[in-house]
ModelCIF file with pLDDT and N, C-alpha, C, O atoms, coordinates in Angstrom:
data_MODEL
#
_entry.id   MODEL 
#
_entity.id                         1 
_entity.type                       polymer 
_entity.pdbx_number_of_molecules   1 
#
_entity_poly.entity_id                      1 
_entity_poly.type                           'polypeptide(L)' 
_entity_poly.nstd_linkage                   no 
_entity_poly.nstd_monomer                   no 
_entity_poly.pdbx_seq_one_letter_code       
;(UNK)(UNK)(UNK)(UNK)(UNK)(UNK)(UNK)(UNK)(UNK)(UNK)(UNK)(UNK)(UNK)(UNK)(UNK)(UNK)
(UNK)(UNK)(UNK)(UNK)(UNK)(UNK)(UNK)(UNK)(UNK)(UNK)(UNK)(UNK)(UNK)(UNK)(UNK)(UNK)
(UNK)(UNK)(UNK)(UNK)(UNK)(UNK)(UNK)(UNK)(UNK)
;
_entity_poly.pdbx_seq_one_letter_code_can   XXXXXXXXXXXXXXXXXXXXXXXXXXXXXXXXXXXXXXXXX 
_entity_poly.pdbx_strand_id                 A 
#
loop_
_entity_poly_seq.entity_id 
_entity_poly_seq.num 
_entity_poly_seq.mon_id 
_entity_poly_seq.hetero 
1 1  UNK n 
1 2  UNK n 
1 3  UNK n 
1 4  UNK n 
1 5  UNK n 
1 6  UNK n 
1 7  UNK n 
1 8  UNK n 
1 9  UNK n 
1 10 UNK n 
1 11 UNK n 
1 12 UNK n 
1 13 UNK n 
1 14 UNK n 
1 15 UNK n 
1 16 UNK n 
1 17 UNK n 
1 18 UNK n 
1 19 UNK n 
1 20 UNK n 
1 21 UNK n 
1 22 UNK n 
1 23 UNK n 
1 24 UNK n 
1 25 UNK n 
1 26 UNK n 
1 27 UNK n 
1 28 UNK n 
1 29 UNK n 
1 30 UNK n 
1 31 UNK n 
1 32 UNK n 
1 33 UNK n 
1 34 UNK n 
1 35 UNK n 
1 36 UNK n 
1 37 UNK n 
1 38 UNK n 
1 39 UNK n 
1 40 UNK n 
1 41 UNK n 
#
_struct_asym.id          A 
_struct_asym.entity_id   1 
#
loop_
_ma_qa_metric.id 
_ma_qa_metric.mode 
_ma_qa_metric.name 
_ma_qa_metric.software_group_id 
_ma_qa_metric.type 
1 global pLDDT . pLDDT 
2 local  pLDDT . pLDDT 
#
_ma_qa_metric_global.metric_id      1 
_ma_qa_metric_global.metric_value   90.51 
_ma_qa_metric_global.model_id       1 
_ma_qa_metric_global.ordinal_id     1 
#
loop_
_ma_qa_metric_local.label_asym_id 
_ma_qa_metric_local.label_comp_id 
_ma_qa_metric_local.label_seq_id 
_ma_qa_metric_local.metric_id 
_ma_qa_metric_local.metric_value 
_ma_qa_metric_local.model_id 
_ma_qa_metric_local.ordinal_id 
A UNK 1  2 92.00 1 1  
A UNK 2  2 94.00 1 2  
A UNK 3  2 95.00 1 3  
A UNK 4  2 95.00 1 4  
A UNK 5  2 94.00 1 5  
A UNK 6  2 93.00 1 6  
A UNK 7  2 92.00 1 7  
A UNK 8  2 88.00 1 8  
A UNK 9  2 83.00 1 9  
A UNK 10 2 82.00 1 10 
A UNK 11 2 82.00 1 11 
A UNK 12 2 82.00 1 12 
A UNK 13 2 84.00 1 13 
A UNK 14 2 90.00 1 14 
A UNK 15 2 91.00 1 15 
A UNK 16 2 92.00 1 16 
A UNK 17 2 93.00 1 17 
A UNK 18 2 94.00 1 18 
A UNK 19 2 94.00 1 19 
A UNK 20 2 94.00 1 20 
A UNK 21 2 93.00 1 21 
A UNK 22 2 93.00 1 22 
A UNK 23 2 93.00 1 23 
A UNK 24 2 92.00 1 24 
A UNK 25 2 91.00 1 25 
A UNK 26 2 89.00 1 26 
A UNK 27 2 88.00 1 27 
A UNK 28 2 88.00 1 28 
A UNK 29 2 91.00 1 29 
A UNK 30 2 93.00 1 30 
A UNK 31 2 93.00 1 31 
A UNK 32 2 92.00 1 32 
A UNK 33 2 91.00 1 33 
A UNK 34 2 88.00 1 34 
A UNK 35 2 86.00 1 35 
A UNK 36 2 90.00 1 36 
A UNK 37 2 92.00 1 37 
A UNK 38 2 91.00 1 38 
A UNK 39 2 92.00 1 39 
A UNK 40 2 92.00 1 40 
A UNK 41 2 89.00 1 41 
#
loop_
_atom_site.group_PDB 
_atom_site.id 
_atom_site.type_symbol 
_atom_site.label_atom_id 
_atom_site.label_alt_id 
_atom_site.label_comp_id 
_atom_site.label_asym_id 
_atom_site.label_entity_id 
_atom_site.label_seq_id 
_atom_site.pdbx_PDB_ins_code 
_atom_site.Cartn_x 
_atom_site.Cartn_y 
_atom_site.Cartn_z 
_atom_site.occupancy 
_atom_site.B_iso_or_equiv 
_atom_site.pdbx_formal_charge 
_atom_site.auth_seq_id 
_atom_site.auth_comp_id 
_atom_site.auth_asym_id 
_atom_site.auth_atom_id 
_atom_site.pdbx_PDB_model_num 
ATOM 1   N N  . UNK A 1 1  ? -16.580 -147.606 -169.782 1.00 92.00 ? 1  UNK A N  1 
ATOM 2   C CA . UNK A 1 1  ? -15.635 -148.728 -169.800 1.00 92.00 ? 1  UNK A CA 1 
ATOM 3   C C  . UNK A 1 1  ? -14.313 -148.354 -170.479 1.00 92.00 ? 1  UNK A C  1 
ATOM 4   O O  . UNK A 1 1  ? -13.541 -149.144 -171.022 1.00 92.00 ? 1  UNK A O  1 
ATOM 5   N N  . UNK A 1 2  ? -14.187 -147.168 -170.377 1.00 94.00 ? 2  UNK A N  1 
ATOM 6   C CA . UNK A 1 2  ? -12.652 -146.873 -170.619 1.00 94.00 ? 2  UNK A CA 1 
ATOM 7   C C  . UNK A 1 2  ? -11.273 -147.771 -170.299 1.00 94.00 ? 2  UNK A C  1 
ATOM 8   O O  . UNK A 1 2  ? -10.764 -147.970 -169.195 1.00 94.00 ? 2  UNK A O  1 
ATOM 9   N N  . UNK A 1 3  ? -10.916 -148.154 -171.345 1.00 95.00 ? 3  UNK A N  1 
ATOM 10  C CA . UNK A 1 3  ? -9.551  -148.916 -170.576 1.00 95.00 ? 3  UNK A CA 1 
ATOM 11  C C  . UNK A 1 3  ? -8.095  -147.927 -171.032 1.00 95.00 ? 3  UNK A C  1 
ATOM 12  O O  . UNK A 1 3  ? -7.775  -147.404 -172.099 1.00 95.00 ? 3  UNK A O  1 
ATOM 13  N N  . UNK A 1 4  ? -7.465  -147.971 -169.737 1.00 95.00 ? 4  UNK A N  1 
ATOM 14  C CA . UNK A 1 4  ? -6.186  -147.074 -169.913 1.00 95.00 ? 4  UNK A CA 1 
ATOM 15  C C  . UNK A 1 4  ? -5.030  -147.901 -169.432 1.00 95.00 ? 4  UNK A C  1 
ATOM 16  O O  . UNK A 1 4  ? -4.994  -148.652 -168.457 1.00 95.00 ? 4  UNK A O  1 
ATOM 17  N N  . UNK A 1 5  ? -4.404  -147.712 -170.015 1.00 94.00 ? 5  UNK A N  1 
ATOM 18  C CA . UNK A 1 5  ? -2.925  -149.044 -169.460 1.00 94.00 ? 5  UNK A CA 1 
ATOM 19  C C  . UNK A 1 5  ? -1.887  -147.342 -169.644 1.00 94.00 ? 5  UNK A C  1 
ATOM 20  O O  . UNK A 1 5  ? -1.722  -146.350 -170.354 1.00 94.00 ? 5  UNK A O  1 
ATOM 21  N N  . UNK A 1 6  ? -1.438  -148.061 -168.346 1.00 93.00 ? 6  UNK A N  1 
ATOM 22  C CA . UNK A 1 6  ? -0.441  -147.388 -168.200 1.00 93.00 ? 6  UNK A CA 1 
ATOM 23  C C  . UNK A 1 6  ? 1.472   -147.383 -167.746 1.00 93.00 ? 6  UNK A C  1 
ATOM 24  O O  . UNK A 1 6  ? 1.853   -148.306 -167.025 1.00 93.00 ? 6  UNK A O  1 
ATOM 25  N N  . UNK A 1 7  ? 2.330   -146.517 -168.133 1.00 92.00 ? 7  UNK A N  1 
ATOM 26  C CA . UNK A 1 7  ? 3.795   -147.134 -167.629 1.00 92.00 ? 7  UNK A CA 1 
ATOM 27  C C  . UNK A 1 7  ? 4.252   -146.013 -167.070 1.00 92.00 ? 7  UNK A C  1 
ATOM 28  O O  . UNK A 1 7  ? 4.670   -144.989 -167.610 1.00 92.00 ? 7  UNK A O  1 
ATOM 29  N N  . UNK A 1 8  ? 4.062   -146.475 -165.196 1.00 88.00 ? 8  UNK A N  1 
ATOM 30  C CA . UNK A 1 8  ? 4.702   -145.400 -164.304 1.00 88.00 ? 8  UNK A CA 1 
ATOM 31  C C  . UNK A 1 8  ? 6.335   -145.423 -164.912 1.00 88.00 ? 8  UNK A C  1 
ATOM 32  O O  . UNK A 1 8  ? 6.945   -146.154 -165.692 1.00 88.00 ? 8  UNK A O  1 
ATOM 33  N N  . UNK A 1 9  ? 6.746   -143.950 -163.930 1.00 83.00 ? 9  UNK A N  1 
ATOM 34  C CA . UNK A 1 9  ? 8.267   -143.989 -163.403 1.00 83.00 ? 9  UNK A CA 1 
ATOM 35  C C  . UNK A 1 9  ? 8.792   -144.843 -162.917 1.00 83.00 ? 9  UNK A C  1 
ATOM 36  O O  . UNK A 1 9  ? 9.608   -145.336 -163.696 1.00 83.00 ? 9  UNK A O  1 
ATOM 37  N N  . UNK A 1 10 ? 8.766   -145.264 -162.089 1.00 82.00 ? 10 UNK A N  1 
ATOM 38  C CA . UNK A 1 10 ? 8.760   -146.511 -160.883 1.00 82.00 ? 10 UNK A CA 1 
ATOM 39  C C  . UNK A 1 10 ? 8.657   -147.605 -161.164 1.00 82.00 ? 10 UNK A C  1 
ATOM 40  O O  . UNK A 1 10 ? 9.114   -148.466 -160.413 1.00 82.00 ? 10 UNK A O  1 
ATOM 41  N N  . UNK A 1 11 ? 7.734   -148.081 -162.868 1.00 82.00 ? 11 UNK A N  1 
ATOM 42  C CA . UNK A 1 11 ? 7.801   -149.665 -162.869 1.00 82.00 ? 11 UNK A CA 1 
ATOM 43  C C  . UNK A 1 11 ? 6.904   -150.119 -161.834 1.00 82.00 ? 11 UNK A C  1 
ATOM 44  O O  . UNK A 1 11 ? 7.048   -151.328 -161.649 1.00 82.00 ? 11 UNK A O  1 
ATOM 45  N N  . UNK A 1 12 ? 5.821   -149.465 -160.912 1.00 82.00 ? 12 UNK A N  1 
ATOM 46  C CA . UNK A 1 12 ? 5.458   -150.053 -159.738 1.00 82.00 ? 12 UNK A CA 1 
ATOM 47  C C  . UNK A 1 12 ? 4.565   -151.491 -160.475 1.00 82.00 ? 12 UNK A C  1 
ATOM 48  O O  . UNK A 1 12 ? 4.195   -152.510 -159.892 1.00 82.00 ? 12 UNK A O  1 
ATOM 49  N N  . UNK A 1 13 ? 4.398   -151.115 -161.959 1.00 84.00 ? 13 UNK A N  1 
ATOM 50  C CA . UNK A 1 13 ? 3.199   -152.320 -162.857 1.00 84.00 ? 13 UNK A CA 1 
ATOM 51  C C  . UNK A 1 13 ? 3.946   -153.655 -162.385 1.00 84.00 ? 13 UNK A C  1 
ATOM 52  O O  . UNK A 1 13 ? 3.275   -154.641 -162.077 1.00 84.00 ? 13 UNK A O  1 
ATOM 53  N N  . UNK A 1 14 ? 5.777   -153.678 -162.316 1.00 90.00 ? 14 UNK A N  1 
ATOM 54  C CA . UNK A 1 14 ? 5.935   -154.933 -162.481 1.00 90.00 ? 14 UNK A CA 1 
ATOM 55  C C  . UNK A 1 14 ? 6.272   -155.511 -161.023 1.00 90.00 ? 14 UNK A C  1 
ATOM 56  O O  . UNK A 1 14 ? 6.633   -154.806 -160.082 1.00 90.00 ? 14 UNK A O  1 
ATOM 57  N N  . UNK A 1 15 ? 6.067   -157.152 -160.970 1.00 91.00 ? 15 UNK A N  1 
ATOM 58  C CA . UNK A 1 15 ? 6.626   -157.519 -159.641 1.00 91.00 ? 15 UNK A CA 1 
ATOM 59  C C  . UNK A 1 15 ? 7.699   -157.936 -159.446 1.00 91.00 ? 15 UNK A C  1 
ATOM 60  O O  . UNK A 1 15 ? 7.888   -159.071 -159.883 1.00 91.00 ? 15 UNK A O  1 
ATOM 61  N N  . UNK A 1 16 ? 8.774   -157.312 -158.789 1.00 92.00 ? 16 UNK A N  1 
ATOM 62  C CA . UNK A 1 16 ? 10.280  -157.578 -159.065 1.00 92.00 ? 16 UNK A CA 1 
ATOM 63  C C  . UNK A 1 16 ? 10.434  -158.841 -158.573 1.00 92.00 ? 16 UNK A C  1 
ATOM 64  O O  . UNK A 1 16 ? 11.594  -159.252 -158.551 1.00 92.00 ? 16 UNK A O  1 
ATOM 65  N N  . UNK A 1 17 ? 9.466   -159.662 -158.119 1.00 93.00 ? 17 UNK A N  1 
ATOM 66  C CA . UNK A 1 17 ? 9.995   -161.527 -157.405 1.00 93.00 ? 17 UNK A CA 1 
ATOM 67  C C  . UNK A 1 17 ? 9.457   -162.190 -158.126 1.00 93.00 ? 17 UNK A C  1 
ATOM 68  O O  . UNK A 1 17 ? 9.451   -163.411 -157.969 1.00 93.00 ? 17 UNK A O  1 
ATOM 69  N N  . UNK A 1 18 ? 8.711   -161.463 -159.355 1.00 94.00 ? 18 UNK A N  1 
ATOM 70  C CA . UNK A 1 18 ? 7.952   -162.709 -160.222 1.00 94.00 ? 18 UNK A CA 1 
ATOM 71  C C  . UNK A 1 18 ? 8.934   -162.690 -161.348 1.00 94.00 ? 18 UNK A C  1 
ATOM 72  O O  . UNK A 1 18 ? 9.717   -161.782 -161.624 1.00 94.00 ? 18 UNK A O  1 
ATOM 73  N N  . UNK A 1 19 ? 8.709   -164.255 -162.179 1.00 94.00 ? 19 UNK A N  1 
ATOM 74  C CA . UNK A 1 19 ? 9.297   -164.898 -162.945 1.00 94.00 ? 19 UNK A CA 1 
ATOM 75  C C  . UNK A 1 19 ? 9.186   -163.520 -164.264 1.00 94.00 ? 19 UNK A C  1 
ATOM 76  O O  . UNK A 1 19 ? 8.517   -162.500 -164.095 1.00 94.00 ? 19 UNK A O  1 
ATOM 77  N N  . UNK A 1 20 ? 10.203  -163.897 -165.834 1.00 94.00 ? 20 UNK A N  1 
ATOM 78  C CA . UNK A 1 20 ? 9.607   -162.877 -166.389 1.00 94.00 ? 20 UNK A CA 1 
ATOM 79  C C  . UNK A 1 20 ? 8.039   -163.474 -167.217 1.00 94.00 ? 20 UNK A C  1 
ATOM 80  O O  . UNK A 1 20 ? 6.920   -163.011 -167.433 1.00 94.00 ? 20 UNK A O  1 
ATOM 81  N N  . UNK A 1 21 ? 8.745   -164.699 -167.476 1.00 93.00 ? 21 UNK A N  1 
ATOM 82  C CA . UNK A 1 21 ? 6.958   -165.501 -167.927 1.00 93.00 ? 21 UNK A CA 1 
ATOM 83  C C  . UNK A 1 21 ? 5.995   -165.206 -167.074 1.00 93.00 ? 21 UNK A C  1 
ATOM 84  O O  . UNK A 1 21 ? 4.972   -164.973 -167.718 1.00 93.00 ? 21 UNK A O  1 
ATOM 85  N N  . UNK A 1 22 ? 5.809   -165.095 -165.834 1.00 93.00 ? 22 UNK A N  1 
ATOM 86  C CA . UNK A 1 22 ? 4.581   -164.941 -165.039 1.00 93.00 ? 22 UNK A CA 1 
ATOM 87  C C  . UNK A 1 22 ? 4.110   -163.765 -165.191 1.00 93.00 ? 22 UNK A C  1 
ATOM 88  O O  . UNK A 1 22 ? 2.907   -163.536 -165.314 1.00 93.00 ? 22 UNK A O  1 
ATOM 89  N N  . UNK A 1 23 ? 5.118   -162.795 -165.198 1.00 93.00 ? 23 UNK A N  1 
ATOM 90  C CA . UNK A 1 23 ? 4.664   -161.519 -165.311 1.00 93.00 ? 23 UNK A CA 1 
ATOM 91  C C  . UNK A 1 23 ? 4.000   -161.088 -167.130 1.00 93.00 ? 23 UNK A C  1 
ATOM 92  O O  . UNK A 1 23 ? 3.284   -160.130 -167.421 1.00 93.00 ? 23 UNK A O  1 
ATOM 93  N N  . UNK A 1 24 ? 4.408   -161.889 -167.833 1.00 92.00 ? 24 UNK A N  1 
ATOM 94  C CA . UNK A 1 24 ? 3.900   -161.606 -169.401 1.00 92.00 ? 24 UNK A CA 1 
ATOM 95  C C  . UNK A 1 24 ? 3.109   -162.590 -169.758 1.00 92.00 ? 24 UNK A C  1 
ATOM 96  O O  . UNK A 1 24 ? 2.224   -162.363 -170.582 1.00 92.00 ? 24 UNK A O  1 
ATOM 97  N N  . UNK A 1 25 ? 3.354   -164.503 -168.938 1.00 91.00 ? 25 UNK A N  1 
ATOM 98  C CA . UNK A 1 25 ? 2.351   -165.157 -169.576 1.00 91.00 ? 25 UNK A CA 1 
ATOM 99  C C  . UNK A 1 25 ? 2.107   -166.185 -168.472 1.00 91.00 ? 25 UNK A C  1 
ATOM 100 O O  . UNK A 1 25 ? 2.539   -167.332 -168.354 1.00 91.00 ? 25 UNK A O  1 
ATOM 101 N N  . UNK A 1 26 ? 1.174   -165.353 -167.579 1.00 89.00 ? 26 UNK A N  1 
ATOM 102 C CA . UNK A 1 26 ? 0.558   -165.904 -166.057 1.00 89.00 ? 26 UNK A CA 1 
ATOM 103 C C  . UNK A 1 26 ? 0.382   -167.397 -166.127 1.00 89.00 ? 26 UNK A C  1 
ATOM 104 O O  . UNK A 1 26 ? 0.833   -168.203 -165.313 1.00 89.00 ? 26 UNK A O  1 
ATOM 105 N N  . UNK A 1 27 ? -0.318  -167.662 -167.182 1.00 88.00 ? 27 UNK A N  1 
ATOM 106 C CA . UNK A 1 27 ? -0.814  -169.145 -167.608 1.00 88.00 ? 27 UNK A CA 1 
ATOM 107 C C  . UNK A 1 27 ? -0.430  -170.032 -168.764 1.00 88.00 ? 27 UNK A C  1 
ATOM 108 O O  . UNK A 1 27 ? -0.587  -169.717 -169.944 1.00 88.00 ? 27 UNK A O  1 
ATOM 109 N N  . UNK A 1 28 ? 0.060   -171.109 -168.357 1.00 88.00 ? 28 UNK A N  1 
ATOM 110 C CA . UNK A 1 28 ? 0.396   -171.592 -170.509 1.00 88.00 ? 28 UNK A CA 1 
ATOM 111 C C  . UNK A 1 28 ? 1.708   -171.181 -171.095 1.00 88.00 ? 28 UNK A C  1 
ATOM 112 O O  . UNK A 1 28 ? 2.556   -170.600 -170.418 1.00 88.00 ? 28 UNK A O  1 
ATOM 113 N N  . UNK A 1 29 ? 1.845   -171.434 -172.143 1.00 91.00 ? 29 UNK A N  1 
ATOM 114 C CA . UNK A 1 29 ? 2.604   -170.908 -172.645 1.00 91.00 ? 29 UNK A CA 1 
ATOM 115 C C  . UNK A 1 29 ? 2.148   -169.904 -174.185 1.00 91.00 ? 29 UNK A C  1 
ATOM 116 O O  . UNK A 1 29 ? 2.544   -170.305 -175.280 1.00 91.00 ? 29 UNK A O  1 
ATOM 117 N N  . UNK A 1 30 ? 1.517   -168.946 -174.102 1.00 93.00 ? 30 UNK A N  1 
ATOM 118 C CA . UNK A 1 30 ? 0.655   -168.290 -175.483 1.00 93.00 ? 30 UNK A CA 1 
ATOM 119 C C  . UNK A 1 30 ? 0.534   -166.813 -174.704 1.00 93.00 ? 30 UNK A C  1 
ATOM 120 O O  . UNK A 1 30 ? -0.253  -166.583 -173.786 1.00 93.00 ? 30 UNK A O  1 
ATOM 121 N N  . UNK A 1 31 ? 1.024   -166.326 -174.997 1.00 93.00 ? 31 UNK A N  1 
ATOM 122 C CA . UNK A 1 31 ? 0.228   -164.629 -175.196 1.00 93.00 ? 31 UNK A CA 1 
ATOM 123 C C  . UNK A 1 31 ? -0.196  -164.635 -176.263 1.00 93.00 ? 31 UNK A C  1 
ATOM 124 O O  . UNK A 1 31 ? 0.171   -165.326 -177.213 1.00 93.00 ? 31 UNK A O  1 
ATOM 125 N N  . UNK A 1 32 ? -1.468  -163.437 -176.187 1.00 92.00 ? 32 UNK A N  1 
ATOM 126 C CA . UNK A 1 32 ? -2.423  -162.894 -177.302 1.00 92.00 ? 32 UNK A CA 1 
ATOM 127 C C  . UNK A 1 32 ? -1.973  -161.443 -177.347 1.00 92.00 ? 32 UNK A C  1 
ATOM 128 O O  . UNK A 1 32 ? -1.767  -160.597 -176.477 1.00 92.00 ? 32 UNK A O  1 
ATOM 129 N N  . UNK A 1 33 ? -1.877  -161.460 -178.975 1.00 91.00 ? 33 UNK A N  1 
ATOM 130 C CA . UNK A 1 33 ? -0.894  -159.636 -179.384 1.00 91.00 ? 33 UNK A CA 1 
ATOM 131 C C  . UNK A 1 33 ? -2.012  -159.427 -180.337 1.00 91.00 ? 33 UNK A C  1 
ATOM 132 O O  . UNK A 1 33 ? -1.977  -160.219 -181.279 1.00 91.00 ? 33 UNK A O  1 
ATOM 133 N N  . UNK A 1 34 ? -2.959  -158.611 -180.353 1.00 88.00 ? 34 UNK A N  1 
ATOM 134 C CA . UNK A 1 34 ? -4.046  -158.552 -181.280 1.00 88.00 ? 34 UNK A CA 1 
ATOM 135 C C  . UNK A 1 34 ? -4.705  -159.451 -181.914 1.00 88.00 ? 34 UNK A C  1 
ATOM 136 O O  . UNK A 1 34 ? -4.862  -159.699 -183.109 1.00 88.00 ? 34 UNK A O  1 
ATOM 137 N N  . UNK A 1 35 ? -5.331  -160.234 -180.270 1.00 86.00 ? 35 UNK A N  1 
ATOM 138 C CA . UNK A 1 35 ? -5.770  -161.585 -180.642 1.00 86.00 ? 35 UNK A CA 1 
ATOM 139 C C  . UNK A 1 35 ? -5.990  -161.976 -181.412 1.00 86.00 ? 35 UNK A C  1 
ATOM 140 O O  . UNK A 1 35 ? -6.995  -162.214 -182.083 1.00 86.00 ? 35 UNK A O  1 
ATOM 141 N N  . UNK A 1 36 ? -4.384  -162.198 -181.445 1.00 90.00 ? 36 UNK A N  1 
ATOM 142 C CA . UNK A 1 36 ? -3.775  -163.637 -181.802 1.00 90.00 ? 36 UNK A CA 1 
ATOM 143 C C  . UNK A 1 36 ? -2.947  -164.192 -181.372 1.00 90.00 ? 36 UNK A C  1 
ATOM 144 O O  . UNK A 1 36 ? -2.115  -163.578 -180.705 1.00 90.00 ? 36 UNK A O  1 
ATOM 145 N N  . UNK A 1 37 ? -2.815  -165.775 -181.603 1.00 92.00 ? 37 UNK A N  1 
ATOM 146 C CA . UNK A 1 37 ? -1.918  -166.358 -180.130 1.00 92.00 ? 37 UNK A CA 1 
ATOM 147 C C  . UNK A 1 37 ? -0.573  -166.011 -180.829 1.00 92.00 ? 37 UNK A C  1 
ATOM 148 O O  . UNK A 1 37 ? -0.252  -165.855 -182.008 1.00 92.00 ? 37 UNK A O  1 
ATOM 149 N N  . UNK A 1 38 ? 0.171   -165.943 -179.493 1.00 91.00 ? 38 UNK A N  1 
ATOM 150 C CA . UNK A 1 38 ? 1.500   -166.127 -179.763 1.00 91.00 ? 38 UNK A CA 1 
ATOM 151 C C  . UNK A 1 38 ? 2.609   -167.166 -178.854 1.00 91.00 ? 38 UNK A C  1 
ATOM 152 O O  . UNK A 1 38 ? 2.801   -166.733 -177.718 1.00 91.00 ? 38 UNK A O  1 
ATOM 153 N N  . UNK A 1 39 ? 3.010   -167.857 -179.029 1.00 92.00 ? 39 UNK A N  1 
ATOM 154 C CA . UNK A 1 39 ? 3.771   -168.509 -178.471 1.00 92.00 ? 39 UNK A CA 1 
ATOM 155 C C  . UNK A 1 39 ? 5.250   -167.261 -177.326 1.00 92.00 ? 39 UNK A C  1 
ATOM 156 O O  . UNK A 1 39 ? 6.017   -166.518 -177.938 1.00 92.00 ? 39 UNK A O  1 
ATOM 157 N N  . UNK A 1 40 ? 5.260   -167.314 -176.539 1.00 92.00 ? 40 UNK A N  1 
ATOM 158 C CA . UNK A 1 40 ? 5.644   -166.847 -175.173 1.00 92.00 ? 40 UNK A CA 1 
ATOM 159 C C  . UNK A 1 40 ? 7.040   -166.777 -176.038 1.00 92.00 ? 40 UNK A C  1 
ATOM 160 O O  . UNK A 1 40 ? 7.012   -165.812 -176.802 1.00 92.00 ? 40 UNK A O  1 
ATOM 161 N N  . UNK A 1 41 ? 7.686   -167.182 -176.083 1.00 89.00 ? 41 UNK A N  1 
ATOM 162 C CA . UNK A 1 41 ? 9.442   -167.390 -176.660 1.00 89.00 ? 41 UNK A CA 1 
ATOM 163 C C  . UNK A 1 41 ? 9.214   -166.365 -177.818 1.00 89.00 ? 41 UNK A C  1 
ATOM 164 O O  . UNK A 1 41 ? 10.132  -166.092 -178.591 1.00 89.00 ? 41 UNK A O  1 
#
C-alpha cells in the first residue's frame, strides 16, 4: 500500500477547466493538512 504523490512536468495532476477550489477542496469548504481541518481561504 505504498502511496506516492507525485508533480509531473506538464502539471498533467491539474485540470485546467476546474475551479481552483474544486481542484484543492472538491467538497465543502475545509481541507485537511495533517489531519486537521482547515478552512479553504
Amino acid at each position: 500500500e505504498l502511496r506516492v504523490v507525485q508533480f509531473s512536468q506538464d502539471r498533467a495532476q491539474l485540470d485546467q477547466t476546474a475551479t481552483l477550489k474544486k481542484v484543492l477542496c472538491p467538497e465543502g469548504d475545509t481541507v485537511f493538512y495533517r489531519g486537521r481541518p482547515m478552512h479553504i481561504n
